[in-house]
C-alpha atoms as a PDB file:
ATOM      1  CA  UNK A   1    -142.353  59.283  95.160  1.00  0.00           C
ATOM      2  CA  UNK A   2    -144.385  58.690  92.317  1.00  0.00           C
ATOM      3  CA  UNK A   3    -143.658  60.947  89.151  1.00  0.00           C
ATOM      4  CA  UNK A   4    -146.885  63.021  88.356  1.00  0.00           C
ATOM      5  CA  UNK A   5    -147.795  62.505  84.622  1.00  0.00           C
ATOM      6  CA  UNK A   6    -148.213  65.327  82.469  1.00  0.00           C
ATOM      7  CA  UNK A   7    -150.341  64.005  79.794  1.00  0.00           C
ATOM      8  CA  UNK A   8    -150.103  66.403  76.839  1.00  0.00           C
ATOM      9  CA  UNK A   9    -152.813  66.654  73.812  1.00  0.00           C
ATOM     10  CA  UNK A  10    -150.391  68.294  71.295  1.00  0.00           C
ATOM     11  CA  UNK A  11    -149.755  66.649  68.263  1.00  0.00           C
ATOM     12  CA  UNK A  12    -146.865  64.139  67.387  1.00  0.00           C
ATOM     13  CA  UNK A  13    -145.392  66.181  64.113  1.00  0.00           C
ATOM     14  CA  UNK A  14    -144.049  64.126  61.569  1.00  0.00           C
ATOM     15  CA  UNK A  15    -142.514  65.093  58.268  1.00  0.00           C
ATOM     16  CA  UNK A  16    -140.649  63.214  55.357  1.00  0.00           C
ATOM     17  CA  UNK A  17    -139.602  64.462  52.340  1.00  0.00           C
ATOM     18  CA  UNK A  18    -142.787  63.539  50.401  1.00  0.00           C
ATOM     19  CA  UNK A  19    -145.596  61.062  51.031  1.00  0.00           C
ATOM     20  CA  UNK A  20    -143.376  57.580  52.144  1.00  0.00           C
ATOM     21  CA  UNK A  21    -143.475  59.082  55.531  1.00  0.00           C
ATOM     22  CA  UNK A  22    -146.939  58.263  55.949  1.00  0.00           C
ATOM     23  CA  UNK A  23    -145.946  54.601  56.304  1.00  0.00           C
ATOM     24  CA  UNK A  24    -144.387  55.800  60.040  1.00  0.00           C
ATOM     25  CA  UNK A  25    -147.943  57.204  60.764  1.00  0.00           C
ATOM     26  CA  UNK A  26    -150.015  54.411  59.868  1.00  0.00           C
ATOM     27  CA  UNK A  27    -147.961  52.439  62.148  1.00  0.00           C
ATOM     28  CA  UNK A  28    -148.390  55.153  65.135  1.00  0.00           C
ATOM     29  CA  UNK A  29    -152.096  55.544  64.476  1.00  0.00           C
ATOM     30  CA  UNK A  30    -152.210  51.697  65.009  1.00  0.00           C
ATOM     31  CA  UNK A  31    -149.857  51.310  67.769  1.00  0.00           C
ATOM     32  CA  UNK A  32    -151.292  55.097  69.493  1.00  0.00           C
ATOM     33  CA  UNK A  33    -154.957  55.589  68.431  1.00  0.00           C
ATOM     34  CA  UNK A  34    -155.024  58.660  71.485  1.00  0.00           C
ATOM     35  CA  UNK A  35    -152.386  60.442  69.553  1.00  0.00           C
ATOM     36  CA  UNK A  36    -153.158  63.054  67.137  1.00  0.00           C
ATOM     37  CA  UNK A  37    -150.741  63.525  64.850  1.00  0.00           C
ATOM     38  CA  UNK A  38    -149.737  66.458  61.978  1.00  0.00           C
ATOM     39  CA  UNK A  39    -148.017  65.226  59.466  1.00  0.00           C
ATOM     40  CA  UNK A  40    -145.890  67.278  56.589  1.00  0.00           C
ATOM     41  CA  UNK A  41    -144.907  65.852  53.392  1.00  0.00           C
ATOM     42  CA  UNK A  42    -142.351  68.447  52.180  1.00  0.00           C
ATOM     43  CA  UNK A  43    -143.331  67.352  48.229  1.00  0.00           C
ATOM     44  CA  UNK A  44    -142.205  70.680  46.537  1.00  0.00           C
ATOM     45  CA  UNK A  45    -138.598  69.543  47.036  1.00  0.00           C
ATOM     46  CA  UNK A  46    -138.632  65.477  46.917  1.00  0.00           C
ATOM     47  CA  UNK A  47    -136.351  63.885  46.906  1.00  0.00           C
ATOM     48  CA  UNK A  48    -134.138  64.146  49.693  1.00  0.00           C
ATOM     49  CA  UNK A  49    -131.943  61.267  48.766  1.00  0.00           C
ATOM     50  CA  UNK A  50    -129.474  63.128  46.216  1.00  0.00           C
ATOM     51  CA  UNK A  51    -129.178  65.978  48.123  1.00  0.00           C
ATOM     52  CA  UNK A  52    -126.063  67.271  50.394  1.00  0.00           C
ATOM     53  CA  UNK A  53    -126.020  66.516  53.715  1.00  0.00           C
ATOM     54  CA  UNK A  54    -126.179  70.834  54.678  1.00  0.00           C
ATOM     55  CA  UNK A  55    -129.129  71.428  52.233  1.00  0.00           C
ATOM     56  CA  UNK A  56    -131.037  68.126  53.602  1.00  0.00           C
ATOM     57  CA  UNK A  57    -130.291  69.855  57.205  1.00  0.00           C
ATOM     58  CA  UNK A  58    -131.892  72.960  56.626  1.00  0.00           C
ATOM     59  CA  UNK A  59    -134.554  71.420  54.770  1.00  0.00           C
ATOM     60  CA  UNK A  60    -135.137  69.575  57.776  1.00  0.00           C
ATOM     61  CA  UNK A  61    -134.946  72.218  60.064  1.00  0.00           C
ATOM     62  CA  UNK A  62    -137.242  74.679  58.292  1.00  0.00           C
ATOM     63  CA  UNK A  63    -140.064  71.561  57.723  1.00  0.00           C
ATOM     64  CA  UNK A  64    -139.122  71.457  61.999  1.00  0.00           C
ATOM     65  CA  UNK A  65    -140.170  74.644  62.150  1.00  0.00           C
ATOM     66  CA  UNK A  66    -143.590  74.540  60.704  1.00  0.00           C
ATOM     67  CA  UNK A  67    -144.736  71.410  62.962  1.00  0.00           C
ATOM     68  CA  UNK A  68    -143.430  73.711  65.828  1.00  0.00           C
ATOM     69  CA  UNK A  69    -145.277  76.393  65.034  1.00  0.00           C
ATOM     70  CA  UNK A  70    -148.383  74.006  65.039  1.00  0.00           C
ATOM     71  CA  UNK A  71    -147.370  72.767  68.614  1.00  0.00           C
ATOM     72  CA  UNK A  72    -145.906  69.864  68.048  1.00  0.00           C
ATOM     73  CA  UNK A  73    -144.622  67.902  71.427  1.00  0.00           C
ATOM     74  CA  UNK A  74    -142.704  65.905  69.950  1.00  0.00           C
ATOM     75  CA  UNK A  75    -140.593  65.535  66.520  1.00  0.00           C
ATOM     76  CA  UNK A  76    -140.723  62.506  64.286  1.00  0.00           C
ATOM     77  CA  UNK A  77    -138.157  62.426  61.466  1.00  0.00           C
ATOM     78  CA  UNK A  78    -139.670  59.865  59.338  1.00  0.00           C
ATOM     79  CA  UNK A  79    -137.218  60.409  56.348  1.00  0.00           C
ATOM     80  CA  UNK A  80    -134.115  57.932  56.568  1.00  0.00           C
ATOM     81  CA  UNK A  81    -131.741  60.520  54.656  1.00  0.00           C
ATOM     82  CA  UNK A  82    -133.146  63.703  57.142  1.00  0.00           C
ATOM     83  CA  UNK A  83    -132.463  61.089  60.036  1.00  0.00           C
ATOM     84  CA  UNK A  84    -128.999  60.185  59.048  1.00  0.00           C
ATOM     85  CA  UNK A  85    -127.992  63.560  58.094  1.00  0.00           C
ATOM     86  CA  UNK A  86    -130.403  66.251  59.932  1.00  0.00           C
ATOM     87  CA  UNK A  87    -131.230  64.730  63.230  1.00  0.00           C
ATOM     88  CA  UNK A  88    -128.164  65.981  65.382  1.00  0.00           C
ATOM     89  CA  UNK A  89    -128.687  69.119  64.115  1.00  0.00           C
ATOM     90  CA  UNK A  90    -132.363  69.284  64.719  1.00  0.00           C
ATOM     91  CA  UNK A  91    -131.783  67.583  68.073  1.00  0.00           C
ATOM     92  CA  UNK A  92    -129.097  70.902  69.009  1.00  0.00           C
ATOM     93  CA  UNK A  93    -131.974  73.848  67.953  1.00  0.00           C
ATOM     94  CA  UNK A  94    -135.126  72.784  68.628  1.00  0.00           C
ATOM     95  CA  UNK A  95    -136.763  72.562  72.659  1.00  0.00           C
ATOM     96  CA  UNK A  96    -138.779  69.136  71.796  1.00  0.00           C
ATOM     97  CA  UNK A  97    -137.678  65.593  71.350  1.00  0.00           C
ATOM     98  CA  UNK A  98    -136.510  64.634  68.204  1.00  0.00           C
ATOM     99  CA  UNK A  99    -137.031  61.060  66.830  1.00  0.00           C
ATOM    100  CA  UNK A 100    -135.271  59.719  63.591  1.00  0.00           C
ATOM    101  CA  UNK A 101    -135.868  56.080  62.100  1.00  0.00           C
ATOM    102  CA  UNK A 102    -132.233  55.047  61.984  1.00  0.00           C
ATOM    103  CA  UNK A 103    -131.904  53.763  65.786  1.00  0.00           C
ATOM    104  CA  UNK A 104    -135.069  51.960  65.917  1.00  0.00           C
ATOM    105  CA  UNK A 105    -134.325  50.436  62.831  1.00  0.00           C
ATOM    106  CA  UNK A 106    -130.532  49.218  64.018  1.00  0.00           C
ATOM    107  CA  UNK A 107    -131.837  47.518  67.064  1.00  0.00           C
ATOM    108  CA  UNK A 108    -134.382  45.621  65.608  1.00  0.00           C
ATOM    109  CA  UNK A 109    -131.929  44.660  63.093  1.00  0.00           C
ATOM    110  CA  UNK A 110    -129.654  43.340  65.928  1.00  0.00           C
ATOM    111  CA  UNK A 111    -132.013  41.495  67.463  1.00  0.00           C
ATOM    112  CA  UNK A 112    -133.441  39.729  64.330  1.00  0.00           C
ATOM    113  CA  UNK A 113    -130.171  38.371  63.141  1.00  0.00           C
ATOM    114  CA  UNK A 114    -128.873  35.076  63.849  1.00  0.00           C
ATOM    115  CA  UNK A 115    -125.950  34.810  62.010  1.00  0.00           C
ATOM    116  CA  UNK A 116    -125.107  38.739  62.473  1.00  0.00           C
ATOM    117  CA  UNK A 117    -124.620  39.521  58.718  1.00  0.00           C
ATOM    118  CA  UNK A 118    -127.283  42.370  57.708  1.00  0.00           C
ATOM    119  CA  UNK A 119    -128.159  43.743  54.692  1.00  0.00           C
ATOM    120  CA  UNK A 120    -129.410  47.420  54.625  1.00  0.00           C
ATOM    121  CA  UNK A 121    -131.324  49.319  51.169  1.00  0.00           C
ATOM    122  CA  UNK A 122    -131.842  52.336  51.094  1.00  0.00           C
ATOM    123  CA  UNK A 123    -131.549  55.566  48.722  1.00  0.00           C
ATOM    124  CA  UNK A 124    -128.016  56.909  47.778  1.00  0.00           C
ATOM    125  CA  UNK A 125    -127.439  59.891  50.220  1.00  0.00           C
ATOM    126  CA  UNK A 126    -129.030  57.215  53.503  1.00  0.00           C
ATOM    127  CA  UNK A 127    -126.212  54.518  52.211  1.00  0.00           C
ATOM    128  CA  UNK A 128    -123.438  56.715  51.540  1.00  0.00           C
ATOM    129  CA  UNK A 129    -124.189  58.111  55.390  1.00  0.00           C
ATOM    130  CA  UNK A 130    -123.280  54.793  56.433  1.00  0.00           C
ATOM    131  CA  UNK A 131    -125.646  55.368  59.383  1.00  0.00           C
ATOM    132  CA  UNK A 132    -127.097  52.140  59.546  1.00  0.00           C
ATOM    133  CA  UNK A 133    -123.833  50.228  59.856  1.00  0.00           C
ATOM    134  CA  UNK A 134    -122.837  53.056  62.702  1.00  0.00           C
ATOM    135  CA  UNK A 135    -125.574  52.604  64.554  1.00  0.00           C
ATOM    136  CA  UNK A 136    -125.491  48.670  64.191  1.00  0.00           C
ATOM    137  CA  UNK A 137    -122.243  48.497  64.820  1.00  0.00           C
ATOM    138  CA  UNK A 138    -122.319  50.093  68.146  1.00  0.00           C
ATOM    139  CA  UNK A 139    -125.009  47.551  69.116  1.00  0.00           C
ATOM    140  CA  UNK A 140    -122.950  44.317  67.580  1.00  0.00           C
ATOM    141  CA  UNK A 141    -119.219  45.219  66.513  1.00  0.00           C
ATOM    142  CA  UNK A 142    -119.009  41.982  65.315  1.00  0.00           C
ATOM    143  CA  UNK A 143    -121.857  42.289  62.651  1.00  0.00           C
ATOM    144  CA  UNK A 144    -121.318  42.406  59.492  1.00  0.00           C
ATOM    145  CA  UNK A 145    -123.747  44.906  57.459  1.00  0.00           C
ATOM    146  CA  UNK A 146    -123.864  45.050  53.537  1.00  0.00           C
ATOM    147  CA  UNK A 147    -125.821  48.185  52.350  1.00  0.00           C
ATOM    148  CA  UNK A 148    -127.650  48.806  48.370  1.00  0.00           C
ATOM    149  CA  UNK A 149    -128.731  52.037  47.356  1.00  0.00           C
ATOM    150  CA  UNK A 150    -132.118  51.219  45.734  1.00  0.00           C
ATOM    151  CA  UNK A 151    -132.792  54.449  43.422  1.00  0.00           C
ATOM    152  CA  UNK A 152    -135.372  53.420  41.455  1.00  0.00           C
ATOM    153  CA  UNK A 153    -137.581  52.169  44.011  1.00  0.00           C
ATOM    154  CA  UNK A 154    -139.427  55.105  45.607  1.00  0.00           C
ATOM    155  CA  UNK A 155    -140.576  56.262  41.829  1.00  0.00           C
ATOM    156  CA  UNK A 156    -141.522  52.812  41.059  1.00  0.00           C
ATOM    157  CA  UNK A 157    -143.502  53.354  44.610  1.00  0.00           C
ATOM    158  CA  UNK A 158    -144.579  56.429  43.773  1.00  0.00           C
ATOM    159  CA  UNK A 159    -146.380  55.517  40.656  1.00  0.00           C
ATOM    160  CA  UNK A 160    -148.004  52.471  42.632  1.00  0.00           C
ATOM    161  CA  UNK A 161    -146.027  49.456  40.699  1.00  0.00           C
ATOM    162  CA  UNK A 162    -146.366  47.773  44.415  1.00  0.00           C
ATOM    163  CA  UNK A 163    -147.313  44.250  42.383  1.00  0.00           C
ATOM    164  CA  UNK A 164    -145.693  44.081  38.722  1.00  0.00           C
ATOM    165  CA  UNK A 165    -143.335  42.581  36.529  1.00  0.00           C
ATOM    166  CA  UNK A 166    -140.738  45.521  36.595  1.00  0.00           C
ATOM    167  CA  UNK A 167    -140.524  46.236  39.910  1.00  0.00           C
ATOM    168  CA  UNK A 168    -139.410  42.254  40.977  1.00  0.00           C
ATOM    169  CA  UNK A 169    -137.044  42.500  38.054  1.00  0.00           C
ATOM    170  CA  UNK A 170    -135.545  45.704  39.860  1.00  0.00           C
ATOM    171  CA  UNK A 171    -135.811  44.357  43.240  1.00  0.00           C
ATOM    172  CA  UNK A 172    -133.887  41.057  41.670  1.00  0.00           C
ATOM    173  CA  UNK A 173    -131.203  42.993  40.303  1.00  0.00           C
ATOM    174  CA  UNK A 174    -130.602  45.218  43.750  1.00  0.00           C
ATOM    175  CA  UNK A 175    -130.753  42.735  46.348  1.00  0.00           C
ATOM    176  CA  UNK A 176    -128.950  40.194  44.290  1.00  0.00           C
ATOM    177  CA  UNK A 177    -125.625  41.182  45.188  1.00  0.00           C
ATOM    178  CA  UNK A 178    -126.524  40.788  49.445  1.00  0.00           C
ATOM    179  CA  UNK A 179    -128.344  37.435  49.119  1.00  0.00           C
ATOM    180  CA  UNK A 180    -125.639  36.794  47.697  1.00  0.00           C
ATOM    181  CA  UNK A 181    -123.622  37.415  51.062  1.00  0.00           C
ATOM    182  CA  UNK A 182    -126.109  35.036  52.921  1.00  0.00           C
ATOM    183  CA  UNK A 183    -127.771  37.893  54.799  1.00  0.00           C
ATOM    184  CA  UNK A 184    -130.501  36.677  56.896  1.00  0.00           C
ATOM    185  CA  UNK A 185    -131.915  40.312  57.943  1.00  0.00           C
ATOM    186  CA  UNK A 186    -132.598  43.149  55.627  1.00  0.00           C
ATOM    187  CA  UNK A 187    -133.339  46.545  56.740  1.00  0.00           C
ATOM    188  CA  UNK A 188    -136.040  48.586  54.830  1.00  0.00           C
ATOM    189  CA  UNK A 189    -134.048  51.565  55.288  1.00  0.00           C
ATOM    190  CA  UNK A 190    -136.631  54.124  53.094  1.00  0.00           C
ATOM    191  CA  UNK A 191    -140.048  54.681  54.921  1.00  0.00           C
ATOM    192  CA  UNK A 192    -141.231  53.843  51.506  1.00  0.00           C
ATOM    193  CA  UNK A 193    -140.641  50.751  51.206  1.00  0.00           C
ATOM    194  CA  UNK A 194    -143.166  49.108  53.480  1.00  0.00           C
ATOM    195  CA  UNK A 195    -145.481  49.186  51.179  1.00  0.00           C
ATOM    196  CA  UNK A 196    -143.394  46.688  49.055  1.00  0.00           C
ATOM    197  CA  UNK A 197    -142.964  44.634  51.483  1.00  0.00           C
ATOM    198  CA  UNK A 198    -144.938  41.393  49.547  1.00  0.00           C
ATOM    199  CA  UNK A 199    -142.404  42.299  46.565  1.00  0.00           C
ATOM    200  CA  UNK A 200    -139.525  42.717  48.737  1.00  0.00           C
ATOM    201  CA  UNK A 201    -140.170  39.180  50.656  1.00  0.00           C
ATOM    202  CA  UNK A 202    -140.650  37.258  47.466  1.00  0.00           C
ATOM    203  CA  UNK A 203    -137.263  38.959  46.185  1.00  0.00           C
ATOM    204  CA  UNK A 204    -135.819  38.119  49.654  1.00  0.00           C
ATOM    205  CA  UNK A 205    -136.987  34.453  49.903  1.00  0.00           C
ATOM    206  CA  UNK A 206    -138.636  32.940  53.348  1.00  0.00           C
ATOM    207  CA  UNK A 207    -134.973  32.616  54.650  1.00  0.00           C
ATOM    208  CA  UNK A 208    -134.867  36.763  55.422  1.00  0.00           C
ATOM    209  CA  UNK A 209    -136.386  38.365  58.301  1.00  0.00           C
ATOM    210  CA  UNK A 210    -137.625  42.036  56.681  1.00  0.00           C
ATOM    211  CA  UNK A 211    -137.524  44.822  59.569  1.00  0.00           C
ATOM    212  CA  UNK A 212    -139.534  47.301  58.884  1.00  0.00           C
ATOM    213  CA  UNK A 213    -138.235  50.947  60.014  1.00  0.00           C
ATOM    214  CA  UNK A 214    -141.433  52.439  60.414  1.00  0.00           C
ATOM    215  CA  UNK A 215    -142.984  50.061  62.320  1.00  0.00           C
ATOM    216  CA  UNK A 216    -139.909  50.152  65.040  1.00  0.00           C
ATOM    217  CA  UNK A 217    -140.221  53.956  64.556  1.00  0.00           C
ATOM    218  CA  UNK A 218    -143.495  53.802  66.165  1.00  0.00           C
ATOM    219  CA  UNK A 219    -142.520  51.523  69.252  1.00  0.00           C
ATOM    220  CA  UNK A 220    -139.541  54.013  69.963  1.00  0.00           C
ATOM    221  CA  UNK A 221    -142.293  57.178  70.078  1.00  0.00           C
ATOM    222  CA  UNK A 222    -144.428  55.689  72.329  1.00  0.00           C
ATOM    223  CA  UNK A 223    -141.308  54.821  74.412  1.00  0.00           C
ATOM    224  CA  UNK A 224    -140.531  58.440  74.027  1.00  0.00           C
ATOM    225  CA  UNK A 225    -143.871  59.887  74.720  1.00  0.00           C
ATOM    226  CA  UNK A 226    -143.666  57.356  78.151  1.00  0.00           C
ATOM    227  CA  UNK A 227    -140.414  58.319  78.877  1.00  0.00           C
ATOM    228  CA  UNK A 228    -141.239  62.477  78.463  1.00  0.00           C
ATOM    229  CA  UNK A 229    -144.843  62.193  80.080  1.00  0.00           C
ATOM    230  CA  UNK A 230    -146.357  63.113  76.880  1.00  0.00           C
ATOM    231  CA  UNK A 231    -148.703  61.203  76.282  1.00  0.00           C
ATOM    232  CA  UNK A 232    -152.502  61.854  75.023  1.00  0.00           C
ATOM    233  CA  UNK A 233    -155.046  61.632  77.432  1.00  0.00           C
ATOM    234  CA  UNK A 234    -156.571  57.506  76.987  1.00  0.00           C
ATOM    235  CA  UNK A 235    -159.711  58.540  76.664  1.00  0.00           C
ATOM    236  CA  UNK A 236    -159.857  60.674  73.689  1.00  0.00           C
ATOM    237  CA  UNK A 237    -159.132  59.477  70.098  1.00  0.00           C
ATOM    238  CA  UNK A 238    -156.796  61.112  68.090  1.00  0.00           C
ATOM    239  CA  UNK A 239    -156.522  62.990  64.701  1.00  0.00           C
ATOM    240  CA  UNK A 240    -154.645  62.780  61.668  1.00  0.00           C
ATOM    241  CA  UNK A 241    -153.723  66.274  59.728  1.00  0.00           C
ATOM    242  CA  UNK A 242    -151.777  66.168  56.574  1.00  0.00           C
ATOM    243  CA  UNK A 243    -149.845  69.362  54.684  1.00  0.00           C
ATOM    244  CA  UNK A 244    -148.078  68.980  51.413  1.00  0.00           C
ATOM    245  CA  UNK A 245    -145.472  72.042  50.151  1.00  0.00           C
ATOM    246  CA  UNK A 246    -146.518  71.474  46.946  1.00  0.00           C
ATOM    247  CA  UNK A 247    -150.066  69.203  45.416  1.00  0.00           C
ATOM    248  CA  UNK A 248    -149.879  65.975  45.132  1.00  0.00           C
ATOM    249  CA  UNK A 249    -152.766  64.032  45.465  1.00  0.00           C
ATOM    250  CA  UNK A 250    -152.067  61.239  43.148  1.00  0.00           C
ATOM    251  CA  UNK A 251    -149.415  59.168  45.075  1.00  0.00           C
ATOM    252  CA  UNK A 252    -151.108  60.734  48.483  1.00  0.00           C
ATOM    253  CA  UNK A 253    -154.518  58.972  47.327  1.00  0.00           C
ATOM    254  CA  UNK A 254    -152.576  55.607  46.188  1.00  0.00           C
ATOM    255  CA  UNK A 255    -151.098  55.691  49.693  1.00  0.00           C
ATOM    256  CA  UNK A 256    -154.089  56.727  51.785  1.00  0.00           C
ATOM    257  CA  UNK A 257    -155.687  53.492  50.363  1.00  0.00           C
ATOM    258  CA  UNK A 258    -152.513  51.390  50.603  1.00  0.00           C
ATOM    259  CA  UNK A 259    -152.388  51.703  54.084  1.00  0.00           C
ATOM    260  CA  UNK A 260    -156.053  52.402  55.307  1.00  0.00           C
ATOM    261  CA  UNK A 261    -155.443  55.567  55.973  1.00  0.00           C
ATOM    262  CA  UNK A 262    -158.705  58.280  56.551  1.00  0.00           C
ATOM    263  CA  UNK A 263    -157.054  61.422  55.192  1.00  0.00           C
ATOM    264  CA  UNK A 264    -159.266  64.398  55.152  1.00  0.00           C
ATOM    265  CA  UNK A 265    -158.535  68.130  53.291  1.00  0.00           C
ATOM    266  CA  UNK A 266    -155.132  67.953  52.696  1.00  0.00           C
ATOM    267  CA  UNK A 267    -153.836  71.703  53.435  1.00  0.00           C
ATOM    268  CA  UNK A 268    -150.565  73.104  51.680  1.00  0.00           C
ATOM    269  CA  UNK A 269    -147.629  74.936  53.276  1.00  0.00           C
ATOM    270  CA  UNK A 270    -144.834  77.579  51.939  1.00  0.00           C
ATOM    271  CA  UNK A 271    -141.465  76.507  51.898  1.00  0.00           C
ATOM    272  CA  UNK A 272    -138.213  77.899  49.579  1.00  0.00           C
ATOM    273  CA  UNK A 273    -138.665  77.510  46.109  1.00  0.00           C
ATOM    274  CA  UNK A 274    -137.548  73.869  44.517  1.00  0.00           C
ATOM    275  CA  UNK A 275    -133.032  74.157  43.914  1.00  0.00           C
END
């Protein structure tokens, strides 16, 4: 018998520690224009990346919290460090799916390589995880992964260096040491870094297949969403809401226009003070 679908118009919440996220829904708004989606940048506490794995989990579960509580079907971690080190966690408390970047990322990984050796960059806490080479691993044991953390990207991001001199010197100096071990794929492991991803292809050379975590993100929602009959209704077209914990429209405006983004009033929710 034919399963009934149960087409839901709730939004798809999404949340990252500050603004990279919004990388992961550009790609959904592309990929599902029916989808409306609420986004939360949790910007009064950015960045996640040098932060222990139990204070990134509650983080994570109290930003959870606040897209439940504006309906959210489903739950998009689009934070590599919250999806290495919150997901399980947020996966055991809350009622709705939980998606993190980490898997979707892996498996296009795996099926980009030819020669099975993978580089991954990322920031400190998402290399020191090791979740990338877990999850790749399990797909191809005999790949071999070699990981960077990239620290001083997501500021150089953040103050919209996306074409200039000191951000190829920096992306030089980090990837150096994996071209080095003739990678042939390299994982953008920080939803950030799609928007270098001219800078990080120069760096890389023509002989490196880039995969882009976001992008893969959004292709394992909508198999979600299939999967969970949650999907939006075909007919209607979607909207975007974004909330900040703390202002910042600079980097949110240099983002909006990086991607082609329409981003209304931006509204602002409470979280626990800045530790």
């Amino acid at each position: 018998m034919q399963k009934m679908s149960r087409e839901s118009p709730n939004p798809i919440g999404v949340f990252d520690s500050g603004i990279g996220g919004l990388t992961v829904v550009a790609a959904l708004r592309d990929l599902l224009p029916a989808e409306s989606i609420f986004y939360i940048g949790d910007t009064a506490r950015v960045p996640y990346g040098g932060k222990s794995r139990r204070t990134v989990e509650r983080y994570s579960v109290e930003i959870g919290g606040l897209l439940l509580a504006e309906e959210a079907k489903v739950i998009v971690v689009a934070c590599n460090t919250a999806s290495a080190l919150a997901v399980p966690r947020m996966s055991e408390i809350f009622k709705v799916p939980v998606q993190g970047v980490i898997a979707p990322g892996a498996e296009a990984a795996v099926r980009a390589t030819t020669t099975r050796r993978i580089g991954v960059i990322g920031t400190r806490a998402t290399i020191a995880s090791g979740a990338y080479e877990h999850a790749i691993h399990q797909l191809a044991p005999e790949a071999r992964v070699f990981s960077a953390a990239c620290p001083l990207l997501v500021p150089l991001i953040e103050e919209g260096l996306f074409e200039d001199p000191i951000t190829d010197q920096v992306l030089a100096r980090y990837l150096a040491p994996l071209l080095a071990e003739a990678i042939d794929t390299l994982v953008l492991g920080c939803t950030h870094y799609p928007l270098l991803r001219r800078a990080i292809a120069r760096a890389a050379g023509a002989g490196v297949t880039l995969v882009d975590s976001a992008k893969n993100c959004a292709l394992a929602v909508q198999s979600l969403l299939a999967t969970e009959d949650l999907t939006a209704p075909p007919s209607r077209l979607g909207r975007l809401d974004v909330a900040l914990t703390d202002s910042t429209e600079g980097f949110l405006r240099v983002a909006q226009d990086a991607l082609d983004l329409e981003i209304g009033d931006v509204q602002l929710r409470a979280v626990q003070a800045r530790e």
